[in-house]
N, C-alpha and C. Protein backbone atom coordinates (compact mmCIF):
# COMPACT_ATOMS: atom_id res chain seq x y z
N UNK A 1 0.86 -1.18 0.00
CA UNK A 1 0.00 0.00 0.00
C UNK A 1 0.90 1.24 0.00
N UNK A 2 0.62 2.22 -0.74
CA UNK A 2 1.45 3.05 -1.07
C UNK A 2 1.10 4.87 0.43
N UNK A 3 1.95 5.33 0.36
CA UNK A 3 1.55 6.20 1.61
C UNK A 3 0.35 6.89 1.57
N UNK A 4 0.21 7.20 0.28
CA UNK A 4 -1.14 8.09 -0.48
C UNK A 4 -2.26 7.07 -0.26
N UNK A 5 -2.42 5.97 -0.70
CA UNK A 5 -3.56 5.39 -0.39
C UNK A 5 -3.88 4.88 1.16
N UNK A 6 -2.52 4.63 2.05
CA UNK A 6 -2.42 4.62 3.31
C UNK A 6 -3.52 5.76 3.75
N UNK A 7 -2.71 6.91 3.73
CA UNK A 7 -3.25 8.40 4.42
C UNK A 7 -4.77 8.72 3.63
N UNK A 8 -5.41 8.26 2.26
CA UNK A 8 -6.65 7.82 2.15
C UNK A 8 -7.34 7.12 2.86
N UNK A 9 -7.61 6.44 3.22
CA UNK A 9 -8.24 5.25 4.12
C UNK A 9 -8.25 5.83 6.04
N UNK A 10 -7.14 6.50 5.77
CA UNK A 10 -7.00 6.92 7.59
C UNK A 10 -7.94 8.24 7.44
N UNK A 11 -7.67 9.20 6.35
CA UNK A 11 -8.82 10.05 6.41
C UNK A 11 -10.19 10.04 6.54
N UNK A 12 -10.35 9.05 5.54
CA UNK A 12 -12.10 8.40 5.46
C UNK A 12 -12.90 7.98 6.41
N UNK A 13 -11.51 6.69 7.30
CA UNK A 13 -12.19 6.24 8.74
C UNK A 13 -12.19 7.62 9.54
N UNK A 14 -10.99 8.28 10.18
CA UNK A 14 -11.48 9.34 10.58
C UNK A 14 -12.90 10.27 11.13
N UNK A 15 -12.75 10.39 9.09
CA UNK A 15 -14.70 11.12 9.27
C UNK A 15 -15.71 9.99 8.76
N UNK A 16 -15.64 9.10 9.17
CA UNK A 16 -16.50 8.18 9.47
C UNK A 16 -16.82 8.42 11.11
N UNK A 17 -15.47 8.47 11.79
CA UNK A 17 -15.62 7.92 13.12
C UNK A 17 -16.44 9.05 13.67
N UNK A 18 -15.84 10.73 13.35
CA UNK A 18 -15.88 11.30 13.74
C UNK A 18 -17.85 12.20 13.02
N UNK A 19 -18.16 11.76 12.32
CA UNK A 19 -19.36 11.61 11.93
C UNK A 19 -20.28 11.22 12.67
N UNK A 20 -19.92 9.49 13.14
CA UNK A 20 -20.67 8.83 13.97
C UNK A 20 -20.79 9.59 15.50
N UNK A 21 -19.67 10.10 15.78
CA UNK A 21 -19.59 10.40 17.36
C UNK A 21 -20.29 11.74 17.42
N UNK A 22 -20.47 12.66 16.28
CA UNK A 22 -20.72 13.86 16.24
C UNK A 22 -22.50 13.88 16.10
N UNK A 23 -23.48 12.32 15.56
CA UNK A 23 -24.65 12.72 15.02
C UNK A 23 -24.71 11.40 16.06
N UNK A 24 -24.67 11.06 17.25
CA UNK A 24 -25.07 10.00 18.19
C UNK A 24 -25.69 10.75 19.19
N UNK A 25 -25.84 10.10 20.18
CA UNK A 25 -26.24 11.02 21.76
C UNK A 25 -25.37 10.97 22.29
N UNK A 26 -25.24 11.94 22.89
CA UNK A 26 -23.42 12.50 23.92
C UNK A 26 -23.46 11.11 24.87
N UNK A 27 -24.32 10.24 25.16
CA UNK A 27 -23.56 9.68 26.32
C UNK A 27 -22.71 8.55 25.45
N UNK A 28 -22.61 8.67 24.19
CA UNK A 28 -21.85 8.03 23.48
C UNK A 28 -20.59 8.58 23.03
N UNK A 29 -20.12 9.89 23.03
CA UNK A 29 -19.10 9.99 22.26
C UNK A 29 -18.15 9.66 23.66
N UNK A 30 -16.91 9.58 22.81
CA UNK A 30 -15.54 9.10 23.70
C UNK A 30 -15.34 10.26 24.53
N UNK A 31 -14.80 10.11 25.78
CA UNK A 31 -14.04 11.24 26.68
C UNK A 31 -12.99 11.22 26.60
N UNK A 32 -11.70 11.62 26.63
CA UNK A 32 -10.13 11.53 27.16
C UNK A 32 -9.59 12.22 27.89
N UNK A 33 -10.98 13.16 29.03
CA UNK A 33 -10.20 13.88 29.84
C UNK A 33 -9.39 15.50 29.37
N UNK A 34 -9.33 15.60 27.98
CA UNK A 34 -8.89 16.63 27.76
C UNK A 34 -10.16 17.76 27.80
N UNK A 35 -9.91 18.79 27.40
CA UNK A 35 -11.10 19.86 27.12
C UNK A 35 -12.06 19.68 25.82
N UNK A 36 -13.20 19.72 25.76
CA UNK A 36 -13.87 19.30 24.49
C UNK A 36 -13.37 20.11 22.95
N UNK A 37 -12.90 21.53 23.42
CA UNK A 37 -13.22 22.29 22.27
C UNK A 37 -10.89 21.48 21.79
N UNK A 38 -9.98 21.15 22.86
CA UNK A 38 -9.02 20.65 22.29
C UNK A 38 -9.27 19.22 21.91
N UNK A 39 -10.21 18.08 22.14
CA UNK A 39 -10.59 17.22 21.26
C UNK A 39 -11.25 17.71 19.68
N UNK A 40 -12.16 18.19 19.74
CA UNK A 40 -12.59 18.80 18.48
C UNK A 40 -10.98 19.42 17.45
N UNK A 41 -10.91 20.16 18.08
CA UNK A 41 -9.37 20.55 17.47
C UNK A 41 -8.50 19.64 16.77
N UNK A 42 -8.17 18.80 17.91
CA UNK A 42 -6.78 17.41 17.28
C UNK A 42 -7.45 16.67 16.31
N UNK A 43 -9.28 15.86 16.61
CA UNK A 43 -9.50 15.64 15.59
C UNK A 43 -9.81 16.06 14.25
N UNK A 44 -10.33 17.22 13.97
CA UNK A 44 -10.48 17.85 12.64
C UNK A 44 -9.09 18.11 12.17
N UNK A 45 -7.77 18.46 13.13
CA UNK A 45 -6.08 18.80 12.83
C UNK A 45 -5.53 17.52 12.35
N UNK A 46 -6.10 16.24 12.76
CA UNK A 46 -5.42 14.66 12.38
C UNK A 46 -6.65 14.42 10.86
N UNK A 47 -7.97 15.04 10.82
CA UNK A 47 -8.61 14.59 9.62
C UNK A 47 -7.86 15.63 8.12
N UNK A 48 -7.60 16.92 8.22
CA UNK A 48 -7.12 18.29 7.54
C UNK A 48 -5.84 17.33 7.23
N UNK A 49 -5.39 16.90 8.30
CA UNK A 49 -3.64 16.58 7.45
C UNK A 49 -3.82 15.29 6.73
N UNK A 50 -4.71 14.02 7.42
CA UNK A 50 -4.30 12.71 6.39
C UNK A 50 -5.04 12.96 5.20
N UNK A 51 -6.24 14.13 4.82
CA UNK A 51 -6.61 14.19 3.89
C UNK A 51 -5.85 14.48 2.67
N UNK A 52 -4.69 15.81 3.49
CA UNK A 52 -3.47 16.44 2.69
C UNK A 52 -2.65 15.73 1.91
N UNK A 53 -2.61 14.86 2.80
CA UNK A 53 -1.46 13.99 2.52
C UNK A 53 -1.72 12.55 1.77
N UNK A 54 -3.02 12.41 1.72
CA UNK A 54 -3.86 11.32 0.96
C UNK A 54 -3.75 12.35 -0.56
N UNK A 55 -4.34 13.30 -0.61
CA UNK A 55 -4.63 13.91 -2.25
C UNK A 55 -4.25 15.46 -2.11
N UNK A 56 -2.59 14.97 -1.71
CA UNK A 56 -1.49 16.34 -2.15
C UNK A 56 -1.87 16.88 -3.30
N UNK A 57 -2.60 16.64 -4.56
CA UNK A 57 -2.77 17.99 -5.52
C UNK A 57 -4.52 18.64 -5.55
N UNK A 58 -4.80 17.79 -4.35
CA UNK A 58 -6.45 18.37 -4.25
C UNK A 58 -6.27 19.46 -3.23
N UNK A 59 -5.75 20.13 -2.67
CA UNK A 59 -5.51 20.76 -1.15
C UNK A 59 -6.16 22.02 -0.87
N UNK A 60 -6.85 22.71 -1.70
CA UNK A 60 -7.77 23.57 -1.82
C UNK A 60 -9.30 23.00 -1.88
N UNK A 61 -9.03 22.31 -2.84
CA UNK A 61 -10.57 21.32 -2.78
C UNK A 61 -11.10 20.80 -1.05
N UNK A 62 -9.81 20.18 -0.78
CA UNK A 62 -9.71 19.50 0.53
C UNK A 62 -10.48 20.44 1.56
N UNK A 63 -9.95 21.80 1.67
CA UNK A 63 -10.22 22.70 2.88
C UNK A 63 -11.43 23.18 2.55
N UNK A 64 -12.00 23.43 1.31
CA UNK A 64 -13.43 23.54 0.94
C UNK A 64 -14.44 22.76 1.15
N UNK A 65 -14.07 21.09 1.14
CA UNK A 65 -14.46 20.12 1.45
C UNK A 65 -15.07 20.48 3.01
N UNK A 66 -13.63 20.15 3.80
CA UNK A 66 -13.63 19.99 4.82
C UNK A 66 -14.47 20.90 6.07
N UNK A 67 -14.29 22.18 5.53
CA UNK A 67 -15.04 23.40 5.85
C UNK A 67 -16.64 23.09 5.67
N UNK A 68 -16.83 22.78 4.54
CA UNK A 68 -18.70 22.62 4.73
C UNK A 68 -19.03 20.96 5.41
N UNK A 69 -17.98 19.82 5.74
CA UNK A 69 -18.66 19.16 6.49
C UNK A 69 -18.00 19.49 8.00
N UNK A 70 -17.49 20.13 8.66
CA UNK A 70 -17.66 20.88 9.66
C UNK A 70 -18.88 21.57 9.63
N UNK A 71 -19.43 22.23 8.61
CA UNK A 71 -20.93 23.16 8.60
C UNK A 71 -21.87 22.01 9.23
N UNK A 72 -21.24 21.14 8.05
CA UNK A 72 -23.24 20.33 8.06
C UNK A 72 -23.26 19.49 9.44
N UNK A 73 -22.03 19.21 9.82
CA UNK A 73 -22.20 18.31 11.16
C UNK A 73 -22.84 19.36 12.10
N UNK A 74 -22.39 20.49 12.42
CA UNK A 74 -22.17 21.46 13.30
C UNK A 74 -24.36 22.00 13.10
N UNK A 75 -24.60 21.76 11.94
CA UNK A 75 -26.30 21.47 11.35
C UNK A 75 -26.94 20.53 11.76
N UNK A 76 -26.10 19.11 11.33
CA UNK A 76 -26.74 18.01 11.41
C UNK A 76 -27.17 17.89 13.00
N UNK A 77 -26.63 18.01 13.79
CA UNK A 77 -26.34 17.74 15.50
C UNK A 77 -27.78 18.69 16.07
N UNK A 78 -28.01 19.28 15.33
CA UNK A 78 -29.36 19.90 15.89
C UNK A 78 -30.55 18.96 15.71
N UNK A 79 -30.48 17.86 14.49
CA UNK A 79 -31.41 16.91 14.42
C UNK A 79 -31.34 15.74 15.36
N UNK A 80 -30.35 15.38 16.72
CA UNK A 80 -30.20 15.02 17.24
C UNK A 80 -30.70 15.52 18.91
N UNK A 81 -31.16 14.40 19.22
CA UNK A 81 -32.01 15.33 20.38
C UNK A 81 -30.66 14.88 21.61
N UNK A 82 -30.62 16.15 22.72
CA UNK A 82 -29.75 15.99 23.06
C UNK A 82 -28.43 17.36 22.54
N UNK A 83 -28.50 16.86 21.36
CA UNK A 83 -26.99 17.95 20.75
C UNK A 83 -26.87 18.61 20.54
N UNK A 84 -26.59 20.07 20.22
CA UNK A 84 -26.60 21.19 19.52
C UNK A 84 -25.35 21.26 19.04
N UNK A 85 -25.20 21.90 17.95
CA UNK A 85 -24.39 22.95 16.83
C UNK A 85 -24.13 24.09 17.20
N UNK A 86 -23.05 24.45 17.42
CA UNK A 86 -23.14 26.13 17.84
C UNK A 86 -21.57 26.63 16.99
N UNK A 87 -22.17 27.69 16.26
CA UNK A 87 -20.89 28.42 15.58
C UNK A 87 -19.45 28.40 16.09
N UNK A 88 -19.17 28.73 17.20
CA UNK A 88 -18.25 28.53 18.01
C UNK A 88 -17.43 27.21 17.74
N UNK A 89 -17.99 26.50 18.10
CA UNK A 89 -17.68 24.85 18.05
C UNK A 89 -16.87 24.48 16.36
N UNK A 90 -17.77 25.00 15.63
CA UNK A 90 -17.63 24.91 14.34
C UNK A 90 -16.40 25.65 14.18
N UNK A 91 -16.30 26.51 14.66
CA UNK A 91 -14.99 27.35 14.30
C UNK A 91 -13.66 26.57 14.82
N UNK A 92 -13.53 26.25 15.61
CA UNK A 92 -12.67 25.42 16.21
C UNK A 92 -12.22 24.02 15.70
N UNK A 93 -13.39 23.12 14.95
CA UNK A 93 -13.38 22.47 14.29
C UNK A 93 -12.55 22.61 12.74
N UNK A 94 -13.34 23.75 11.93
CA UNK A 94 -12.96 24.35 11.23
C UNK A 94 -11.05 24.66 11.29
N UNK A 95 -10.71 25.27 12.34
CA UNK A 95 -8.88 25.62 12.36
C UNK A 95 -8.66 24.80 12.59
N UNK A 96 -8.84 23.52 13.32
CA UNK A 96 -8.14 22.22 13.33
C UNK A 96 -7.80 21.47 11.86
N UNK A 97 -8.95 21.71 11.18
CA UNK A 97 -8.68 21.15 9.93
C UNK A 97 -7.76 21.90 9.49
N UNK A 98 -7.77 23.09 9.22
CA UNK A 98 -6.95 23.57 8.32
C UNK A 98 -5.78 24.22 8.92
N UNK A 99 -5.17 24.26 10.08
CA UNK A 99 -4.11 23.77 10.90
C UNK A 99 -3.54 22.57 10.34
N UNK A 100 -4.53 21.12 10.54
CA UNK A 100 -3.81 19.82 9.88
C UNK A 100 -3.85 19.90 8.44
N UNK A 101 -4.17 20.53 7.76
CA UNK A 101 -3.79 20.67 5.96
C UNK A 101 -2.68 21.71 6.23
N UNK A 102 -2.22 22.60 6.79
CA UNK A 102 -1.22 23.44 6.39
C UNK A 102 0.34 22.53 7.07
N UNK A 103 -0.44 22.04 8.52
CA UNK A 103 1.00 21.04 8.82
C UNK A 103 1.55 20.04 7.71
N UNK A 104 0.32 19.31 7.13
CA UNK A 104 1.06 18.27 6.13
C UNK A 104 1.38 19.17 4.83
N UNK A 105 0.97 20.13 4.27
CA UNK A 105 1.81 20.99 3.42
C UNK A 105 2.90 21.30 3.66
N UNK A 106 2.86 21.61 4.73
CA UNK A 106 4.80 22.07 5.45
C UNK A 106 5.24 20.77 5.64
N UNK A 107 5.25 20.04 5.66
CA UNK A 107 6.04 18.71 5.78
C UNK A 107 6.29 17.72 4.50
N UNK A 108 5.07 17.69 3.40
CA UNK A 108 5.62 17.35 2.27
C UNK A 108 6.64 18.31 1.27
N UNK A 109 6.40 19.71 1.63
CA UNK A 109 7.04 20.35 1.05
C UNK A 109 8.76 20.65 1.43
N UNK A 110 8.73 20.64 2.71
CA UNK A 110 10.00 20.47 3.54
C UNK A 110 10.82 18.85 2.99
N UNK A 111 9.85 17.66 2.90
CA UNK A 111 10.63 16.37 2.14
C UNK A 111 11.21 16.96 0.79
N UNK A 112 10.57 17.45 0.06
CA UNK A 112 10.54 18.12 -1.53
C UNK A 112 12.29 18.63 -1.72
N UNK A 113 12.40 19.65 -0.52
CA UNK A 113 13.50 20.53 -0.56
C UNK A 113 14.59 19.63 -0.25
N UNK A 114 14.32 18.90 0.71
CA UNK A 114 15.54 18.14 1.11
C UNK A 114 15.94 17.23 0.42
């Protein structure tokens, strides 16, 4: 398996996982003790980069992508009784992703040079 189709597959599960945990009832999503809005963060920062790094010449597409399903979850969660969506949240979501697309840009591009 080549790294590109590797870092495909880790993206996908990702927002699979992170889909599921986001449109369930809270007494389901995972805890780890950290702060909610720095979980939200690492995960949208770990989904932004394996996407990067799955389809290095899509990377604009990617953050466009990624940006409206941050929207629609941050939407969807209101059809969930129990959850709400709140802009805020979304925003945070939102820089994680594209935090993790600019890290794996700086790092394939940094391999490039060297």
């Amino acid at each position: 398996m080549t790294p590109k189709a590797f870092f495909r597959w880790v993206a996908w599960l990702l927002l699979l996982a992170i889909a599921v945990f986001t449109l369930t009832p809270i007494e389901l999503r995972p805890v780890t003790g950290a702060s909610v809005s720095l979980e939200r963060f690492a995960a949208f920062a770990a989904i932004g980069a394996a996407f990067c790094l799955g389809y290095p010449k899509h990377r604009l597409s990617i953050l466009v992508l990624l940006v409206g399903i941050v929207g629609f979850l941050e939407v969807a969660q209101n059809l969930v009784p129990g959850r709400h969506g709140h802009l805020p949240d979304g925003l945070v979501k939102a820089s994680g992703a594209l935090l993790g697309a600019a890290f794996a840009t700086f790092v394939t591009r940094r391999e490039r040079v060297s």
